[in-house]
N, C-alpha and C. Protein backbone atom coordinates (compact mmCIF):
# COMPACT_ATOMS: atom_id res chain seq x y z
N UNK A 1 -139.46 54.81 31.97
CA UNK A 1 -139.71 53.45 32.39
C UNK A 1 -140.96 53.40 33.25
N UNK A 2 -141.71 52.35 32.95
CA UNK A 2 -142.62 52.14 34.06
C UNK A 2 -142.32 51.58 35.36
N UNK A 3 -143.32 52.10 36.38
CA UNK A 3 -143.53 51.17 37.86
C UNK A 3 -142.71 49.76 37.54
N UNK A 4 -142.30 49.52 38.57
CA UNK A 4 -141.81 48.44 38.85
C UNK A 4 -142.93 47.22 39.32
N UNK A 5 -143.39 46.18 38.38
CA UNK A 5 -144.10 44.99 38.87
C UNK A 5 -144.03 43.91 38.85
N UNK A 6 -144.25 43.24 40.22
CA UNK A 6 -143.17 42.14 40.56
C UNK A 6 -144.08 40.71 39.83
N UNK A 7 -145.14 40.72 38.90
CA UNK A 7 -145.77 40.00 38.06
C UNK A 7 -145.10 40.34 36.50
N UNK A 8 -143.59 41.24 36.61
CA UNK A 8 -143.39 41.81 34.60
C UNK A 8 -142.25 40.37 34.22
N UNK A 9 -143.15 39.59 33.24
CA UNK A 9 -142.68 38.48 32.98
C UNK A 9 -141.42 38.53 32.80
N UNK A 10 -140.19 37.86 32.86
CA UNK A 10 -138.84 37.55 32.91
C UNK A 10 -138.50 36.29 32.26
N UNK A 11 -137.72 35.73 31.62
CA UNK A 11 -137.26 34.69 31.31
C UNK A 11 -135.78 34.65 30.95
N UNK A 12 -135.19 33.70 31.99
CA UNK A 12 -133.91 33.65 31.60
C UNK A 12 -133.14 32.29 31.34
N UNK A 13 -132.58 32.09 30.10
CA UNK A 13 -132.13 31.09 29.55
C UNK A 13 -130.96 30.90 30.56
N UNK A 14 -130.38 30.04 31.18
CA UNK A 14 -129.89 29.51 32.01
C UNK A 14 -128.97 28.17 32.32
N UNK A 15 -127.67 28.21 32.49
CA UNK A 15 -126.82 26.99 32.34
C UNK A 15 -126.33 27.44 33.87
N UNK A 16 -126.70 26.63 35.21
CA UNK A 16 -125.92 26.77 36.52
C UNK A 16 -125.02 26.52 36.92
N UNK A 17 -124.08 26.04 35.92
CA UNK A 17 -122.82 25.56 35.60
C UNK A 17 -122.01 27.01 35.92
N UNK A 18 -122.82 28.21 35.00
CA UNK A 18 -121.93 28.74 34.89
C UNK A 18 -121.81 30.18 35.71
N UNK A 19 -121.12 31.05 36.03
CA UNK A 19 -120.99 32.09 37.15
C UNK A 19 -121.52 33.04 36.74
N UNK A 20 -121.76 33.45 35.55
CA UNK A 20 -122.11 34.57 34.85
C UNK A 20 -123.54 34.51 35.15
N UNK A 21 -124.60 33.35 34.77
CA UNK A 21 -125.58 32.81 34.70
C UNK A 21 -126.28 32.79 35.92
N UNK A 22 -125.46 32.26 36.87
CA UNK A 22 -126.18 31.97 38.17
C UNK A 22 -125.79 33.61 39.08
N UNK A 23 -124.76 34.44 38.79
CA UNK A 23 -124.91 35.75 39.27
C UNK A 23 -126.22 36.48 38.24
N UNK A 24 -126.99 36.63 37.55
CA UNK A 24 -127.76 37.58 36.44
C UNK A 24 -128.81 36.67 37.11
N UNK A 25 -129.10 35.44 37.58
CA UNK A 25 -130.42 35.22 38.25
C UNK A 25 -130.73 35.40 39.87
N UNK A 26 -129.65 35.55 40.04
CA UNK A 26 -129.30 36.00 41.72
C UNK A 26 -129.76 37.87 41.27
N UNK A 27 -129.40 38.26 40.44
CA UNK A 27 -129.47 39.38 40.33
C UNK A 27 -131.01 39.80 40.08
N UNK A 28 -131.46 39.02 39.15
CA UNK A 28 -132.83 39.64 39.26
C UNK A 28 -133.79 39.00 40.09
N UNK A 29 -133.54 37.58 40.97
CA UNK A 29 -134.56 37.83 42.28
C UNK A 29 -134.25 38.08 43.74
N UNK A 30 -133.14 39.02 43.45
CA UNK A 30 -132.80 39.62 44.75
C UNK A 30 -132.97 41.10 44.58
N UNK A 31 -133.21 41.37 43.07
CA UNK A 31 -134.42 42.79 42.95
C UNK A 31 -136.40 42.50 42.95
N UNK A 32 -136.32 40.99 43.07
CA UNK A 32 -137.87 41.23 43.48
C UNK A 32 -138.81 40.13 41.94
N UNK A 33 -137.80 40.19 40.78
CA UNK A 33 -138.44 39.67 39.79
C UNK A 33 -138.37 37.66 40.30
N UNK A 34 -139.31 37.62 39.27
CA UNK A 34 -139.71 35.61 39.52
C UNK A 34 -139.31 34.87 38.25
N UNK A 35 -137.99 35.06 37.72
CA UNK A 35 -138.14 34.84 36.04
C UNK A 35 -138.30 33.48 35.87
N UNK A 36 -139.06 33.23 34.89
CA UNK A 36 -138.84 31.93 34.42
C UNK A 36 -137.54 31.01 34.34
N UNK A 37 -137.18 30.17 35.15
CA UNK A 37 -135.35 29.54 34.55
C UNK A 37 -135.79 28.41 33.25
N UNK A 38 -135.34 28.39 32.56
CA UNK A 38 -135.02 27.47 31.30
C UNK A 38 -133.89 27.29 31.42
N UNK A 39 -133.29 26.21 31.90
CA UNK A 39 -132.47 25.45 31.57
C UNK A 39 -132.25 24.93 30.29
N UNK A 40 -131.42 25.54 29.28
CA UNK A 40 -131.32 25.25 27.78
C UNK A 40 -130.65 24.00 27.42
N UNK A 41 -129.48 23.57 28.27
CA UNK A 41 -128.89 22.23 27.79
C UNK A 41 -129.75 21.13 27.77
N UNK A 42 -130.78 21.30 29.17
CA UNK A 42 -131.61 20.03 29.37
C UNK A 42 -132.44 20.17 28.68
N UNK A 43 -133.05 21.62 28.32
CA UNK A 43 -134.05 21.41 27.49
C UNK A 43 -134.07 21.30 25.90
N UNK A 44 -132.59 21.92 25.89
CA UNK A 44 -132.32 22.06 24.40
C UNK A 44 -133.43 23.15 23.34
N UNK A 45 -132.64 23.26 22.22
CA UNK A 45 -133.57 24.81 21.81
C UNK A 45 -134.51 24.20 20.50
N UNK A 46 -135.84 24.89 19.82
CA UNK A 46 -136.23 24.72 19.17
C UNK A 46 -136.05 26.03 17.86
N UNK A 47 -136.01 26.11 16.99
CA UNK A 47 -136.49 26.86 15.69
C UNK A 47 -136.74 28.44 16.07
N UNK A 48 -137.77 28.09 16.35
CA UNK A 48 -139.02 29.07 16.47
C UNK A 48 -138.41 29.95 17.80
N UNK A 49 -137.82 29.64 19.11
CA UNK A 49 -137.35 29.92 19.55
C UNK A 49 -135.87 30.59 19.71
N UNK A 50 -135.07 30.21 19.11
CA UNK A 50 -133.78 30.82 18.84
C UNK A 50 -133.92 31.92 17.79
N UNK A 51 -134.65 31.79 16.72
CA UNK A 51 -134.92 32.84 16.07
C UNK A 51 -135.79 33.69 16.17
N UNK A 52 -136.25 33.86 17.64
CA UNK A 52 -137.20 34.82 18.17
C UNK A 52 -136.37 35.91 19.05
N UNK A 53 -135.36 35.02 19.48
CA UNK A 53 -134.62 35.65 20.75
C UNK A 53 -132.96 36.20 19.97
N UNK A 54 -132.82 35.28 18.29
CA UNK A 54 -132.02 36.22 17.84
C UNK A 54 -132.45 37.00 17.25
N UNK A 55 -133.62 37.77 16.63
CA UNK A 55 -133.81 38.50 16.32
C UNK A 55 -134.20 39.55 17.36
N UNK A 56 -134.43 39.40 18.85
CA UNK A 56 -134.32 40.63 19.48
C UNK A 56 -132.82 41.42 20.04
N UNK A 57 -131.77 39.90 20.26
CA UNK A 57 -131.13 40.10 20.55
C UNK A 57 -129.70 40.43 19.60
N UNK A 58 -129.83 40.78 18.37
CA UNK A 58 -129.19 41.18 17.63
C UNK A 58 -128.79 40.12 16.20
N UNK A 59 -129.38 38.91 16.68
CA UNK A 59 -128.78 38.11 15.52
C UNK A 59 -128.57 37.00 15.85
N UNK A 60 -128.56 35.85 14.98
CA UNK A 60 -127.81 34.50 15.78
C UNK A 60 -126.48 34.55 15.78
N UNK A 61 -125.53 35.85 15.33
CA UNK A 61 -124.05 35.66 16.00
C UNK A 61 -123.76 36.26 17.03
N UNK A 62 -124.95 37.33 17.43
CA UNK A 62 -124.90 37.27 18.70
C UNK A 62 -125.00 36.29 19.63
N UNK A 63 -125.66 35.35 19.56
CA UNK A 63 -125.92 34.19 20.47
C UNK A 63 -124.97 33.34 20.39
N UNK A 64 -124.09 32.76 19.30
CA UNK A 64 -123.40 32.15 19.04
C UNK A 64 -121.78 32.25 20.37
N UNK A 65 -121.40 31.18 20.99
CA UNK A 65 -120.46 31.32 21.99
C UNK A 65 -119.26 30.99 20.91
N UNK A 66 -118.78 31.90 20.29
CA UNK A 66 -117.94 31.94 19.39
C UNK A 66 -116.43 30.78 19.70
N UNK A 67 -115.87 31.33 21.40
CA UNK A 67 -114.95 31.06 22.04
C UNK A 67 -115.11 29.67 22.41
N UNK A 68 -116.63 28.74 22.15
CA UNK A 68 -117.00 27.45 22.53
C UNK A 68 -115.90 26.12 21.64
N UNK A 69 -114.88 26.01 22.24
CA UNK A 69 -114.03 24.81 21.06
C UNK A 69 -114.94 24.39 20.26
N UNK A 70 -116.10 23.98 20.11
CA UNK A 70 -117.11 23.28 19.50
C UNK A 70 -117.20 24.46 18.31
N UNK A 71 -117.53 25.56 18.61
CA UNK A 71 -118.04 26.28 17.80
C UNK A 71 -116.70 26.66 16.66
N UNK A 72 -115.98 26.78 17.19
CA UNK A 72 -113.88 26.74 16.73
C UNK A 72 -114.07 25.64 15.77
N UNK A 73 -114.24 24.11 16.01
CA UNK A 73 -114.14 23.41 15.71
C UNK A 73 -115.18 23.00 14.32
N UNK A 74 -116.10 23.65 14.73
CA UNK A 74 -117.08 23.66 13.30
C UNK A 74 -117.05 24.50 12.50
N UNK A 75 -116.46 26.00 12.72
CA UNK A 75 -115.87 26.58 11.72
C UNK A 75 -117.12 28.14 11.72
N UNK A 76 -117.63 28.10 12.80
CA UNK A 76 -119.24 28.69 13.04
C UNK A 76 -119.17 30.34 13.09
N UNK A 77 -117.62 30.76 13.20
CA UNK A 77 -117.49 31.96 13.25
C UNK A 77 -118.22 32.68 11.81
N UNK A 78 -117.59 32.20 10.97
CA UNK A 78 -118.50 32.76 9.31
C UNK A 78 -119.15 32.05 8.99
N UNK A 79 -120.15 31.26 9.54
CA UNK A 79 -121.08 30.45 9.29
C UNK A 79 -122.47 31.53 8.53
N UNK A 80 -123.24 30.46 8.15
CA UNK A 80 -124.49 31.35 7.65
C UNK A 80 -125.84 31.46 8.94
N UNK A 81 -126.33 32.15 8.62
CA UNK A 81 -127.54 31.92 9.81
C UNK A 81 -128.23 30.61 9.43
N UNK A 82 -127.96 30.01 8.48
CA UNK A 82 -129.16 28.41 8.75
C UNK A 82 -128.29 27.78 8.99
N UNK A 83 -127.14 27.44 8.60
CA UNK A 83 -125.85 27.17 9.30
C UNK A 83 -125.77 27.25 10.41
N UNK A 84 -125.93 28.24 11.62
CA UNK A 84 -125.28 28.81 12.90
C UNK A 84 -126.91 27.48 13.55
N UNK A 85 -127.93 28.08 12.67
CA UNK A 85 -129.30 27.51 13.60
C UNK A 85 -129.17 26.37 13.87
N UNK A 86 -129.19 25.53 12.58
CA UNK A 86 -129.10 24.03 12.44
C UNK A 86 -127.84 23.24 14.06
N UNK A 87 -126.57 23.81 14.14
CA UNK A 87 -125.82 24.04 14.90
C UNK A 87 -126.17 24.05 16.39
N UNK A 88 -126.72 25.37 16.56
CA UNK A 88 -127.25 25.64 18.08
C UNK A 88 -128.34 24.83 18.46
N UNK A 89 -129.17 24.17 17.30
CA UNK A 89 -130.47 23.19 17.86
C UNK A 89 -129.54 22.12 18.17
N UNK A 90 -128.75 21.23 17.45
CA UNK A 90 -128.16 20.41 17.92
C UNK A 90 -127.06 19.85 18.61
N UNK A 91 -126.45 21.20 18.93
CA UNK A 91 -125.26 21.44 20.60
C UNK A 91 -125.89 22.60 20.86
N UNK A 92 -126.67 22.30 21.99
CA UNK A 92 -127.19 23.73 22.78
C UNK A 92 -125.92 24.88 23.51
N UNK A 93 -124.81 23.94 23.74
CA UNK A 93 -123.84 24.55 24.32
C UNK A 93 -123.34 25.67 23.44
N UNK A 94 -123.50 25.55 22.64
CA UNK A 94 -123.53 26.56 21.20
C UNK A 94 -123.73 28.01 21.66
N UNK A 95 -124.88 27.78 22.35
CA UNK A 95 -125.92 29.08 22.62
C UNK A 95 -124.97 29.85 23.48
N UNK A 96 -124.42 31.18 23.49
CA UNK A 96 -124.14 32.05 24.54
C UNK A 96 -125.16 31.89 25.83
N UNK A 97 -124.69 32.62 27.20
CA UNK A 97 -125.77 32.34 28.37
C UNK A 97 -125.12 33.49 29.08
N UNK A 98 -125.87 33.95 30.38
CA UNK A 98 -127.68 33.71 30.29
C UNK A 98 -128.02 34.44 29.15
N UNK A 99 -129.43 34.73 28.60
CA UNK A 99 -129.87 35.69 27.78
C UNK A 99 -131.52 35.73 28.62
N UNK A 100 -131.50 36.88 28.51
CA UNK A 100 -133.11 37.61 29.39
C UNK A 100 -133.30 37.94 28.64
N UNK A 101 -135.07 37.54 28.56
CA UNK A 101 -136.25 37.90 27.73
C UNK A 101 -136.57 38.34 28.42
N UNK A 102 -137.77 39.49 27.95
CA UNK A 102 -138.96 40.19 28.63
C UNK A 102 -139.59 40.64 27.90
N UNK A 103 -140.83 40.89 27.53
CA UNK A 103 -142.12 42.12 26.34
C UNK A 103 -140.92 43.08 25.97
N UNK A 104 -140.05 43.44 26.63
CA UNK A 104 -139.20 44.78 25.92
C UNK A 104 -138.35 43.89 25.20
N UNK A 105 -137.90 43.51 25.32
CA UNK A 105 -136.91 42.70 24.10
C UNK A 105 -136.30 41.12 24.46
N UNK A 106 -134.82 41.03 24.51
CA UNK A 106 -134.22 39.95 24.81
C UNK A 106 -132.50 40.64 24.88
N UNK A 107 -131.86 40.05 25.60
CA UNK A 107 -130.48 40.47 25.38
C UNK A 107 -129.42 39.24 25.97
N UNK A 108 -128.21 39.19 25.13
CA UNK A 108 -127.29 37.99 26.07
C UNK A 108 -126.50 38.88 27.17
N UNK A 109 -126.77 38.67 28.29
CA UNK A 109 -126.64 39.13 29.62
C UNK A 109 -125.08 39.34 29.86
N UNK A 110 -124.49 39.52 29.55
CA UNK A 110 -122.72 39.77 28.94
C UNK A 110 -122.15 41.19 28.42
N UNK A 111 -122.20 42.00 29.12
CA UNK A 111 -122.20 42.19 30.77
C UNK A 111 -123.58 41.97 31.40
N UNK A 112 -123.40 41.83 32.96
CA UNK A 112 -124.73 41.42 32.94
C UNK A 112 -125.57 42.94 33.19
N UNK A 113 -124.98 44.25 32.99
CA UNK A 113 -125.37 45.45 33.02
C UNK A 113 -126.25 45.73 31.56
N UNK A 114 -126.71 44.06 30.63
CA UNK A 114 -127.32 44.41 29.57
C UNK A 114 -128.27 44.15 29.90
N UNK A 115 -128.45 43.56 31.23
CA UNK A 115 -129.89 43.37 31.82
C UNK A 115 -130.84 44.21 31.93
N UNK A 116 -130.39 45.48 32.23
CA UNK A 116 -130.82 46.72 32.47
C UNK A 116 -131.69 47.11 31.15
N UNK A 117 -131.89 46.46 30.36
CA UNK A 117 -132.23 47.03 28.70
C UNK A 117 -133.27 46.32 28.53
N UNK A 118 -133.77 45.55 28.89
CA UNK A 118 -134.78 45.09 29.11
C UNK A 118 -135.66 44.89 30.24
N UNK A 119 -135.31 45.04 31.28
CA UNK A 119 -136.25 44.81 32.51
C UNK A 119 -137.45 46.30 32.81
N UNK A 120 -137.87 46.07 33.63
CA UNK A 120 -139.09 47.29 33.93
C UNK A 120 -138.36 48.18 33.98
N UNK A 121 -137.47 48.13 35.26
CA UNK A 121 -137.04 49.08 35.95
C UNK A 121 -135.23 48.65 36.06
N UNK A 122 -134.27 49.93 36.52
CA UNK A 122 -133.06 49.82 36.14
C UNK A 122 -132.60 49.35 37.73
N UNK A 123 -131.76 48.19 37.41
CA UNK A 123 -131.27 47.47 38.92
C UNK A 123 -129.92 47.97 39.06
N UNK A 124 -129.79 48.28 40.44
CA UNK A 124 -128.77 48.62 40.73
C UNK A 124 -127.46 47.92 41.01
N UNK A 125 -126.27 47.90 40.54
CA UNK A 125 -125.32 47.15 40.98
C UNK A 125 -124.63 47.38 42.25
C-alpha cells in the first residue's frame, strides 16, 4: 500500500438515515480522509454511474438491497441487470448503502471492514 494522503479522493454514497452509513463516514474522517458525501436519495442515480460502481463492486446484485420490501415487492431478486438498473434509477432506495469509491475500486461498505479494500491505507477498528 502506499503513503497515506489526506488529498486520496474518497467518495461515499450516503443515506444519514442510516447507522451503517453515518458510522463508515465517521470512520473515514476521523482517519483523516475528506470524502465526497453524495447523498443518493436526494440526488438519485444516473446510468453511467451505477454501472460504473457495479462493475467495481461486483455487479448490480451486489448493490441491489435485496431485503428492501420494495425490492421483495418487485420481484428484483432474479431480476436481469437492465431490469435491476432501470429499478435502482427510479427508487434509489433500491441501492444498498454506504458504498466507497476510490481510484482502487468501489465496494458496498457491509461490513464496513470492506472499506479497508479500497482506501490508501488500512484503518484501524
Amino acid at each position: 500500500m502506499s503513503d497515506f494522503s489526506p488529498d486520496f479522493p474518497v467518495v461515499i454514497y450516503h443515506n444519514p438515515r442510516c447507522s451503517t452509513s453515518r458510522a463508515a463516514l465517521a470512520l473515514l474522517t476521523d482517519n483523516g480522509y475528506a470524502p465526497q458525501v453524495v447523498e443518493y436519495l436526494k440526488t438519485g442515480w444516473d446510468k453511467d454511474t451505477l454501472k460504473a460502481l457495479a462493475k467495481e463492486a461486483g455487479g448490480l446484485k451486489a448493490l441491489l438491497r435485496a431485503k428492501e420490501p420494495l425490492a421483495v415487492e418487485l420481484g428484483l431478486k432474479s431480476a436481469t441487470d437492465a431490469v435491476l438498473l432501470k429499478a435502482m434509477i427510479a427508487h434509489p432506495i433500491l441501492v444498498e448503502r454506504p458504498i466507497v469509491s476510490t481510484p482502487k475500486g468501489a465496494v458496498v461498505a457491509r461490513p464496513m471492514t470492506q472499506i479497508n479494500a479500497v482506501l490508501d491505507r488500512v484503518i484501524a477498528e
